[in-house]
C-alpha atoms as a PDB file:
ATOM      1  CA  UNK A   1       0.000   0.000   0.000  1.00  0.00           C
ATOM      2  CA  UNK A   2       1.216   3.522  -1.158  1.00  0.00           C
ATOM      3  CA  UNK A   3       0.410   6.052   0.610  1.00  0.00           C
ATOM      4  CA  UNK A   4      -1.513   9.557  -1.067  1.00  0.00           C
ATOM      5  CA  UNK A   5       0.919  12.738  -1.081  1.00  0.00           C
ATOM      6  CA  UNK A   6      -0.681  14.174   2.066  1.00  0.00           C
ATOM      7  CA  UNK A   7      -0.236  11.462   4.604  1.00  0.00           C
ATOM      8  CA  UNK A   8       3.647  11.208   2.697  1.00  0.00           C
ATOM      9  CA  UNK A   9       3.884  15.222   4.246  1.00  0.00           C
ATOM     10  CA  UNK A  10       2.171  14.074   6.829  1.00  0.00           C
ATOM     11  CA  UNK A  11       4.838  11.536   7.417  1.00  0.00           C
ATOM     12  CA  UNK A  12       7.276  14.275   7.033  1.00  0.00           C
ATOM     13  CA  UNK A  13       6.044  16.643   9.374  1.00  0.00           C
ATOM     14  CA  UNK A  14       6.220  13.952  12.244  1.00  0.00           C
ATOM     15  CA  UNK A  15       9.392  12.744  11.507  1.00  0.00           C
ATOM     16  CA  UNK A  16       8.719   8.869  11.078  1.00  0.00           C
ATOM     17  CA  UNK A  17       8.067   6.857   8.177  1.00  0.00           C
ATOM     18  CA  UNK A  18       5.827   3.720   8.159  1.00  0.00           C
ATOM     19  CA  UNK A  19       6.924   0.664   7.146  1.00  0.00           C
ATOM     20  CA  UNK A  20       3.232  -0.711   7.603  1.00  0.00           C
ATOM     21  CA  UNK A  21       0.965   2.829   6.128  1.00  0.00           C
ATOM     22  CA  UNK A  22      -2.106   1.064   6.774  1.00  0.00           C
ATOM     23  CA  UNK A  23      -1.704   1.730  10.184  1.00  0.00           C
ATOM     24  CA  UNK A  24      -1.014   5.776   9.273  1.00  0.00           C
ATOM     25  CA  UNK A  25      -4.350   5.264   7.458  1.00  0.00           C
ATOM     26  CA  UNK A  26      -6.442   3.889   9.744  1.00  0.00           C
ATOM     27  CA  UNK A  27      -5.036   6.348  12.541  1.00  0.00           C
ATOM     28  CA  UNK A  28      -7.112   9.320  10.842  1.00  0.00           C
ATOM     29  CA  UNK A  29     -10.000   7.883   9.946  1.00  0.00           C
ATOM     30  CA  UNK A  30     -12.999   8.642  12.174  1.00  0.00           C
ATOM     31  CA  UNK A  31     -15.967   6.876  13.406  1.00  0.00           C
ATOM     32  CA  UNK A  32     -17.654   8.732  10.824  1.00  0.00           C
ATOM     33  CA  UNK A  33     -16.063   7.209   7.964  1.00  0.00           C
ATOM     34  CA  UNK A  34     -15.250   3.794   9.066  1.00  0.00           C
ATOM     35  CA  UNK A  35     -17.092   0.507   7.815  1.00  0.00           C
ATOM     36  CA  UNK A  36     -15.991  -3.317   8.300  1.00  0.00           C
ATOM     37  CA  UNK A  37     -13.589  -2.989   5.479  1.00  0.00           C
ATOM     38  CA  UNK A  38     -12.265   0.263   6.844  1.00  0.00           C
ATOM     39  CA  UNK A  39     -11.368   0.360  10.803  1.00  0.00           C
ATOM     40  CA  UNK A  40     -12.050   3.905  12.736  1.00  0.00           C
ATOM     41  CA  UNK A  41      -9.078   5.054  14.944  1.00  0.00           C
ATOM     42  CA  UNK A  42     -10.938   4.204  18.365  1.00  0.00           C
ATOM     43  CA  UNK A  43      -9.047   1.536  19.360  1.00  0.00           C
ATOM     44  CA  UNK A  44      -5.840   3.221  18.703  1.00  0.00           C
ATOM     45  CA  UNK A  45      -6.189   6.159  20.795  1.00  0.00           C
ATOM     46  CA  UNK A  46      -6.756   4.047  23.394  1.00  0.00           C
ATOM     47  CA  UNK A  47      -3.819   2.363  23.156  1.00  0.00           C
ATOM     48  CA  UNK A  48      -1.790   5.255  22.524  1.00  0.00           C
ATOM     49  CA  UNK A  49      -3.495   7.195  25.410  1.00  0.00           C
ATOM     50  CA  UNK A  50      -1.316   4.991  27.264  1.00  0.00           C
ATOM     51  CA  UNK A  51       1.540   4.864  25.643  1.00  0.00           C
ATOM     52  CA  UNK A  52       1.710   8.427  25.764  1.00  0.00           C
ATOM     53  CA  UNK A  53       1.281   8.188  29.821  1.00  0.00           C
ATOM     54  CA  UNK A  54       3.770   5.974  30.142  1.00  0.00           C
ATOM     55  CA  UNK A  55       6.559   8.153  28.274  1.00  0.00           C
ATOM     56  CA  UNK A  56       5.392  11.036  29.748  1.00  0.00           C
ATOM     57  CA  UNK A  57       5.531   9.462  33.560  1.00  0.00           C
ATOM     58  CA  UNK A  58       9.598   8.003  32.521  1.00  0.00           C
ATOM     59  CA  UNK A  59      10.032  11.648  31.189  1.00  0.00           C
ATOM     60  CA  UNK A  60       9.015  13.557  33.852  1.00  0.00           C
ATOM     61  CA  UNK A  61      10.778  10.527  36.720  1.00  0.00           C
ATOM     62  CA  UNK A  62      14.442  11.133  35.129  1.00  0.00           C
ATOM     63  CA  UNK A  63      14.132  15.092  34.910  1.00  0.00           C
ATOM     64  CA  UNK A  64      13.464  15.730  38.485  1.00  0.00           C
ATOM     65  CA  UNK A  65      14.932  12.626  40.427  1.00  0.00           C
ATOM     66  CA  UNK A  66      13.592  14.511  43.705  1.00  0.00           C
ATOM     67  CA  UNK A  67      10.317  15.826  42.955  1.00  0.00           C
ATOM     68  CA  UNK A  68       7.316  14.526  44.997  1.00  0.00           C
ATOM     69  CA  UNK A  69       4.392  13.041  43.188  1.00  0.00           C
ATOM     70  CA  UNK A  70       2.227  15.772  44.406  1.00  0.00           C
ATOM     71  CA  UNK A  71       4.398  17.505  42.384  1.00  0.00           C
ATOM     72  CA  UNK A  72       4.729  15.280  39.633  1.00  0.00           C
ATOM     73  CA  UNK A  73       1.048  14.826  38.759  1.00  0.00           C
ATOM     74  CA  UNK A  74       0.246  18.386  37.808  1.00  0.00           C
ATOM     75  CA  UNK A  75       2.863  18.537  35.330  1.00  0.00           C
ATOM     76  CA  UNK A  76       1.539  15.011  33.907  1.00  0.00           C
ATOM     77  CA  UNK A  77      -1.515  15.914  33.572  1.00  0.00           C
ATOM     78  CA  UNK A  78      -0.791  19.532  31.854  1.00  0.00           C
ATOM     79  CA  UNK A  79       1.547  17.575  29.033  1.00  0.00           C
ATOM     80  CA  UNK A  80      -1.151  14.097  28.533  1.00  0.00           C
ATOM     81  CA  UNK A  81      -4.673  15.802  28.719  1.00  0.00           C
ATOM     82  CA  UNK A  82      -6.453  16.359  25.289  1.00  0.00           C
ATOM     83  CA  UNK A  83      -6.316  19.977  25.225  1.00  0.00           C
ATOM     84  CA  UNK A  84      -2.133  19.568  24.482  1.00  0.00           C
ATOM     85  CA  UNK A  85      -2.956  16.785  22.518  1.00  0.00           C
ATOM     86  CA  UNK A  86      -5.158  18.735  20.124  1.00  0.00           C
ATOM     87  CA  UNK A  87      -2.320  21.323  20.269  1.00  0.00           C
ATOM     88  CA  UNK A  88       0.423  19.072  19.208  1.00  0.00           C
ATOM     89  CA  UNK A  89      -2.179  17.777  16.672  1.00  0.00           C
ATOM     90  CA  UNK A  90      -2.904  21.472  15.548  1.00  0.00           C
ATOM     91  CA  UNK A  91       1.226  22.113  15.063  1.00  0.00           C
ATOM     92  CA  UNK A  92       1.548  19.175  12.745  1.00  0.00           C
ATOM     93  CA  UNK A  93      -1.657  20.015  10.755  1.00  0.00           C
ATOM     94  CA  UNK A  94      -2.988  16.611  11.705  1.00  0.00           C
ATOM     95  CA  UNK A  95      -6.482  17.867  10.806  1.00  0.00           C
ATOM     96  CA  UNK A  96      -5.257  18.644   7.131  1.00  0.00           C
ATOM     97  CA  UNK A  97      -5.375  14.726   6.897  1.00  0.00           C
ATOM     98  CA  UNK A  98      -8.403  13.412   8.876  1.00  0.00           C
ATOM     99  CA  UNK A  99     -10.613  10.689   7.164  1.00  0.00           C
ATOM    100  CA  UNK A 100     -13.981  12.086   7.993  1.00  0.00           C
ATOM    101  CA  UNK A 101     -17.651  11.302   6.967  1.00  0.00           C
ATOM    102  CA  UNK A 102     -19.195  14.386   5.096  1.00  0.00           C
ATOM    103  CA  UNK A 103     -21.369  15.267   8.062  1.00  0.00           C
ATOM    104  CA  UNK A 104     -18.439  15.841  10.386  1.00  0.00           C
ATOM    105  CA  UNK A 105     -16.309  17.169   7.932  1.00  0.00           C
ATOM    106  CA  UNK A 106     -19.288  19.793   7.334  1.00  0.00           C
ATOM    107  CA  UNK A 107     -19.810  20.934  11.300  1.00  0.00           C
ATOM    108  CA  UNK A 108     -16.041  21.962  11.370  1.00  0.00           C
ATOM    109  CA  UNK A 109     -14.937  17.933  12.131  1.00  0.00           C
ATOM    110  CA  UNK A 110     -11.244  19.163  11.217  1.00  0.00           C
ATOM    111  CA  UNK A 111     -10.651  21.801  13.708  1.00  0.00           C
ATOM    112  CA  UNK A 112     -12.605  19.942  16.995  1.00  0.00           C
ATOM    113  CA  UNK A 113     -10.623  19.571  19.568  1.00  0.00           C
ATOM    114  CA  UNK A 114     -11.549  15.865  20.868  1.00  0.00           C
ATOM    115  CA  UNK A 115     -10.904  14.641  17.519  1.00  0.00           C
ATOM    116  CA  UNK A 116      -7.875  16.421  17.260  1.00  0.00           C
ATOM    117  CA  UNK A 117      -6.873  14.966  20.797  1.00  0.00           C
ATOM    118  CA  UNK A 118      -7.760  11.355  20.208  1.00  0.00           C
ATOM    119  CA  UNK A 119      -6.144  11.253  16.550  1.00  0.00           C
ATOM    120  CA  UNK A 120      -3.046  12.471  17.895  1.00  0.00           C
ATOM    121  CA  UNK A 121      -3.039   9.520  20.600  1.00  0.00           C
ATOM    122  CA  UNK A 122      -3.779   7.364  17.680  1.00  0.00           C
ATOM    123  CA  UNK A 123      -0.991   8.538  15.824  1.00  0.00           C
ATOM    124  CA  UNK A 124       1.311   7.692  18.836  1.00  0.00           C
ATOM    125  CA  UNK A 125      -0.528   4.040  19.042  1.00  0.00           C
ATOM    126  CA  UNK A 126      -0.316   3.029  15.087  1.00  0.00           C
ATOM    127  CA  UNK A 127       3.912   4.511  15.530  1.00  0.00           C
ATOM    128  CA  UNK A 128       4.125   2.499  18.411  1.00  0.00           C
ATOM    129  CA  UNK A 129       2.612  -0.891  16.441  1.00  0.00           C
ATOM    130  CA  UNK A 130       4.789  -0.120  13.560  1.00  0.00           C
ATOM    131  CA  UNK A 131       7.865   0.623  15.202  1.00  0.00           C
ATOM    132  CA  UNK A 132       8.083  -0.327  18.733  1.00  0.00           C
ATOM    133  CA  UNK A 133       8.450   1.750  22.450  1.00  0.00           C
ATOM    134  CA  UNK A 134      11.045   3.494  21.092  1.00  0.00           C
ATOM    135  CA  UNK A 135      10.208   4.928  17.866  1.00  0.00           C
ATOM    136  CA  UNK A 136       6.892   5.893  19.810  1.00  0.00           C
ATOM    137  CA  UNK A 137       8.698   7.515  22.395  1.00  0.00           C
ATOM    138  CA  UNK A 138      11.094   9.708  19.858  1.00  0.00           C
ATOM    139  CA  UNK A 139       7.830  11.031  18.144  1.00  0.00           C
ATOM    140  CA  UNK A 140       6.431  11.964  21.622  1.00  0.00           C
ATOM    141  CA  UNK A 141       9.799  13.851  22.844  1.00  0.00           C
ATOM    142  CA  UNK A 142       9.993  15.392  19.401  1.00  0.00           C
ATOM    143  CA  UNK A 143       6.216  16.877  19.195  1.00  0.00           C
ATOM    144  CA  UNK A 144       6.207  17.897  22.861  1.00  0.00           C
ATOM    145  CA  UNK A 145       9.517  18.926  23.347  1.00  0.00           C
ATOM    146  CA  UNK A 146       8.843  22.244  24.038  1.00  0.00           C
ATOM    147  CA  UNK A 147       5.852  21.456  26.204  1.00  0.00           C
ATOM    148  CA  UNK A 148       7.830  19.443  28.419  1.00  0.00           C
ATOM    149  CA  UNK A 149      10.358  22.117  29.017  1.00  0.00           C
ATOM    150  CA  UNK A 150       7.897  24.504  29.829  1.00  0.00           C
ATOM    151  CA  UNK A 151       5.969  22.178  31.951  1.00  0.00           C
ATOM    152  CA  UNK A 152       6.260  23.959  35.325  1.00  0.00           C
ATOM    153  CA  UNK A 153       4.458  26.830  34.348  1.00  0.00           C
ATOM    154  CA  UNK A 154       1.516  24.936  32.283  1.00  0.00           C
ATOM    155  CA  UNK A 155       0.745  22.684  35.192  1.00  0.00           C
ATOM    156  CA  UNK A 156      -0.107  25.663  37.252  1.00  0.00           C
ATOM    157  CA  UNK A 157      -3.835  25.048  37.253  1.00  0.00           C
ATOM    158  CA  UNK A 158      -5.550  28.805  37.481  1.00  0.00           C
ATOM    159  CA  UNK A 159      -8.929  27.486  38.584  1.00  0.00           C
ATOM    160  CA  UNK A 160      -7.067  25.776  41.174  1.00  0.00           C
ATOM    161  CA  UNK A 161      -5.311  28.713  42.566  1.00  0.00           C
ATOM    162  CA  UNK A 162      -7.970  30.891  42.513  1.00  0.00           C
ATOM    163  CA  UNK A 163      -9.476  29.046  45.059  1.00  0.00           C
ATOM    164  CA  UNK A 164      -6.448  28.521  46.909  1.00  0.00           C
ATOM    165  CA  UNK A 165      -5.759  32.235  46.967  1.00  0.00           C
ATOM    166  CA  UNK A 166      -9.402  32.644  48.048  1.00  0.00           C
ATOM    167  CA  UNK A 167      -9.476  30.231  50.720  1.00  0.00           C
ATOM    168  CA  UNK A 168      -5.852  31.544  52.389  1.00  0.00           C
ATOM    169  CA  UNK A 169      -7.863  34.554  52.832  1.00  0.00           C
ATOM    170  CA  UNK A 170     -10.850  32.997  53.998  1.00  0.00           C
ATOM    171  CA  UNK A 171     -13.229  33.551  51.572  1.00  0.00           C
ATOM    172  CA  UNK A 172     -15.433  31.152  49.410  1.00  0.00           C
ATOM    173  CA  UNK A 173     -14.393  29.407  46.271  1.00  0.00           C
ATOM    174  CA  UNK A 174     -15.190  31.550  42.977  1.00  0.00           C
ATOM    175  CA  UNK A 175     -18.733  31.202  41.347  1.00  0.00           C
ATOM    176  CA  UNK A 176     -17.942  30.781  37.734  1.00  0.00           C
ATOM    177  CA  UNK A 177     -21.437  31.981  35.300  1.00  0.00           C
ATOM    178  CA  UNK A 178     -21.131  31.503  30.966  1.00  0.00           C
ATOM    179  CA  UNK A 179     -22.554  34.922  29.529  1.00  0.00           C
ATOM    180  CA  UNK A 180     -22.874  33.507  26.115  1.00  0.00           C
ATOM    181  CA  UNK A 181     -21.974  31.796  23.513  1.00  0.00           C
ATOM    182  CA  UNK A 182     -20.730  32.837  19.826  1.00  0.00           C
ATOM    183  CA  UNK A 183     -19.894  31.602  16.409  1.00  0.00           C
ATOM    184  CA  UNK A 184     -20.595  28.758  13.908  1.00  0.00           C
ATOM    185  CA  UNK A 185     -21.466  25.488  15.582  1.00  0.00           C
ATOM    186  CA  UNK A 186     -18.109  24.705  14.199  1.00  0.00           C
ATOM    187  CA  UNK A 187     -16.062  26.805  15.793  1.00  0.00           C
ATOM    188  CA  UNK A 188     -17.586  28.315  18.735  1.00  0.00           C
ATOM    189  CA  UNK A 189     -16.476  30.598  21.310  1.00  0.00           C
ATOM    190  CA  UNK A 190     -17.624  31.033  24.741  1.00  0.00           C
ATOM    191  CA  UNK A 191     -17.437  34.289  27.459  1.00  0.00           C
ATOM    192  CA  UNK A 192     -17.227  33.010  31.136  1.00  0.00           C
ATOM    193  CA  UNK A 193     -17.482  35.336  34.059  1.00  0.00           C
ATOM    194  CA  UNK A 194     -15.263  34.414  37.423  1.00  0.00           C
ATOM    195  CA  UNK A 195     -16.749  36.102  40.587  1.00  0.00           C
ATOM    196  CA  UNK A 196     -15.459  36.849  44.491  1.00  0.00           C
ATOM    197  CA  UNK A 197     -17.614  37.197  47.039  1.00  0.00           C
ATOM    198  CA  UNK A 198     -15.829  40.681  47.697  1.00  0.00           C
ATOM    199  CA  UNK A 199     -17.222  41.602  44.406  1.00  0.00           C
ATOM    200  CA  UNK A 200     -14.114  41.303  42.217  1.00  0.00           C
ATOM    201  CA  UNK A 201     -14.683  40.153  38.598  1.00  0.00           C
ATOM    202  CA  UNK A 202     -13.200  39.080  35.425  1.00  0.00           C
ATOM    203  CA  UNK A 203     -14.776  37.491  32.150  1.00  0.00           C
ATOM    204  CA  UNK A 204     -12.549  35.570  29.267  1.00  0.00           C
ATOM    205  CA  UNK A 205     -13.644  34.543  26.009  1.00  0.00           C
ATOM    206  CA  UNK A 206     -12.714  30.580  24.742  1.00  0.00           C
ATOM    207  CA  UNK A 207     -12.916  27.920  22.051  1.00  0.00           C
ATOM    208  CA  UNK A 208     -14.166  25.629  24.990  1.00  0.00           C
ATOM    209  CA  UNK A 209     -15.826  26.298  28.341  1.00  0.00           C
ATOM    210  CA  UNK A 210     -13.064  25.172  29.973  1.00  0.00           C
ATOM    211  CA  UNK A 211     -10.708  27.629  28.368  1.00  0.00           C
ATOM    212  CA  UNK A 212     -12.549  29.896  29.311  1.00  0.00           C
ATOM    213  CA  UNK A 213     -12.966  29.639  32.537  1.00  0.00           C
ATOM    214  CA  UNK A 214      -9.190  29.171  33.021  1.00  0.00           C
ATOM    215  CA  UNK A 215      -8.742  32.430  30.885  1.00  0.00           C
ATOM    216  CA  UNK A 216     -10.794  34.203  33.636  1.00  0.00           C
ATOM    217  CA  UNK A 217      -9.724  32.727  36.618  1.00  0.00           C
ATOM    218  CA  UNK A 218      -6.187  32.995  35.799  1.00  0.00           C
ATOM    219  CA  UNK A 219      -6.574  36.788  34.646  1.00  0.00           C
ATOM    220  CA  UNK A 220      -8.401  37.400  38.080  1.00  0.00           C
ATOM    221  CA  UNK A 221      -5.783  35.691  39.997  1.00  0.00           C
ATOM    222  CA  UNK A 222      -3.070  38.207  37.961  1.00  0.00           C
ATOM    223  CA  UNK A 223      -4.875  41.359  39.012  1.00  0.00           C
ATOM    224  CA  UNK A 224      -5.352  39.790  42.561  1.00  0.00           C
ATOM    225  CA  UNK A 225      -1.907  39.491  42.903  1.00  0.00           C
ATOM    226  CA  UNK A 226      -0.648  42.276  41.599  1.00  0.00           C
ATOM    227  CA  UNK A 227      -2.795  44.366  44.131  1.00  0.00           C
ATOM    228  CA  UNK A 228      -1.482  42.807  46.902  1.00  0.00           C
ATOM    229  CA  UNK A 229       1.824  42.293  45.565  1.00  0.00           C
END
């Protein structure tokens, strides 16, 4: 099997060659496309869900031999969870190459962020089948180098110290209220508000609730801090 000229870029971008493309090919193709004669990437993103935690976890052991796993989680979860997955997905224009039915492709399939997310984690699962731990674990240190040395700072949860700024003070966790929503169902964006009981306030605008609501909390936190500073 030959594969087309975009999964060959494809192949470039990523820095690994298949010796096996059907497994390239069956890593983007969605749900939405598959068919018995044509497997969907499901069960490869969970596999390489797992193999990404694993090289992550090694990673993260051998650059801080003292670290605590208190400290140690946070930074796991900032460089495994889907949002960086999509991201690393987004840098390699993963979505260029997705297999998608015509309905998903219409609502904006290309750019979602779970799909992004879980093709990427396929991608690391069919590199892993074709050429072992260690070919999987050079693609993963190559596309998240710079993730992982910036770690520290991404695994700084703002909705989580928010509150903990809050409650050293005494007061009660942030309320947290979406004003609205925007944009094609395709690529939406929402507006969050974050809230103190002292009356302090901040809104953010996101692709994803979530975002959001870190956008706000951690731009309240920065004016919090700055006042009292």
């Amino acid at each position: 099997m030959k594969l087309s000229a975009d999964l060959q870029a494809f192949e470039a971008r990523i820095g690994y060659q298949f010796r096996n493309p059907e497994l390239l090919v069956r890593a983007v193709t969605h749900a939405s496309i598959s068919s018995t004669t044509r497997p969907d990437n499901q069960r490869l993103e969970f596999l390489g869900d797992r193999v990404l935690g694993l090289v992550m976890a090694e990673t993260l052991l051998e650059a801080d031999e003292t670290a605590a796993e208190g400290k140690l989680a946070p930074r796991f979860n900032a460089l495994v969870r889907k949002e960086t997955c999509a991201d690393v997905a987004r840098a390699v224009a993963l979505g260029d190459v997705l297999k998608l039915g015509r309905s998903e492709m219409m609502s904006g399939g290309r750019r979602k962020e779970t799909l992004l997310g879980d093709a990427m984690e396929a991608v690391i699962a069919s590199v892993y089948l074709d050429g072992g731990f260690e070919a999987a674990r050079g693609l993963i240190l190559r596309l998240w180098a710079g993730r992982i040395a910036q770690v520290e700072s991404d695994a700084r949860d703002p909705k989580s110290a928010m509150q903990e700024w809050a409650q050293a003070r005494g007061l009660p966790p942030p309320t947290y209220t979406a004003l609205g929503r925007e944009g094609p169902d395709h690529a939406p964006f929402f507006t969050v508000e974050i809230r103190l009981t002292t009356g302090e306030v901040e809104s953010a605008k996101a692709g994803t609730k979530r975002a959001a609501e870190q956008a706000a909390a951690a731009a309240l936190l920065a004016r919090m801090e700055g006042r009292n500073g």
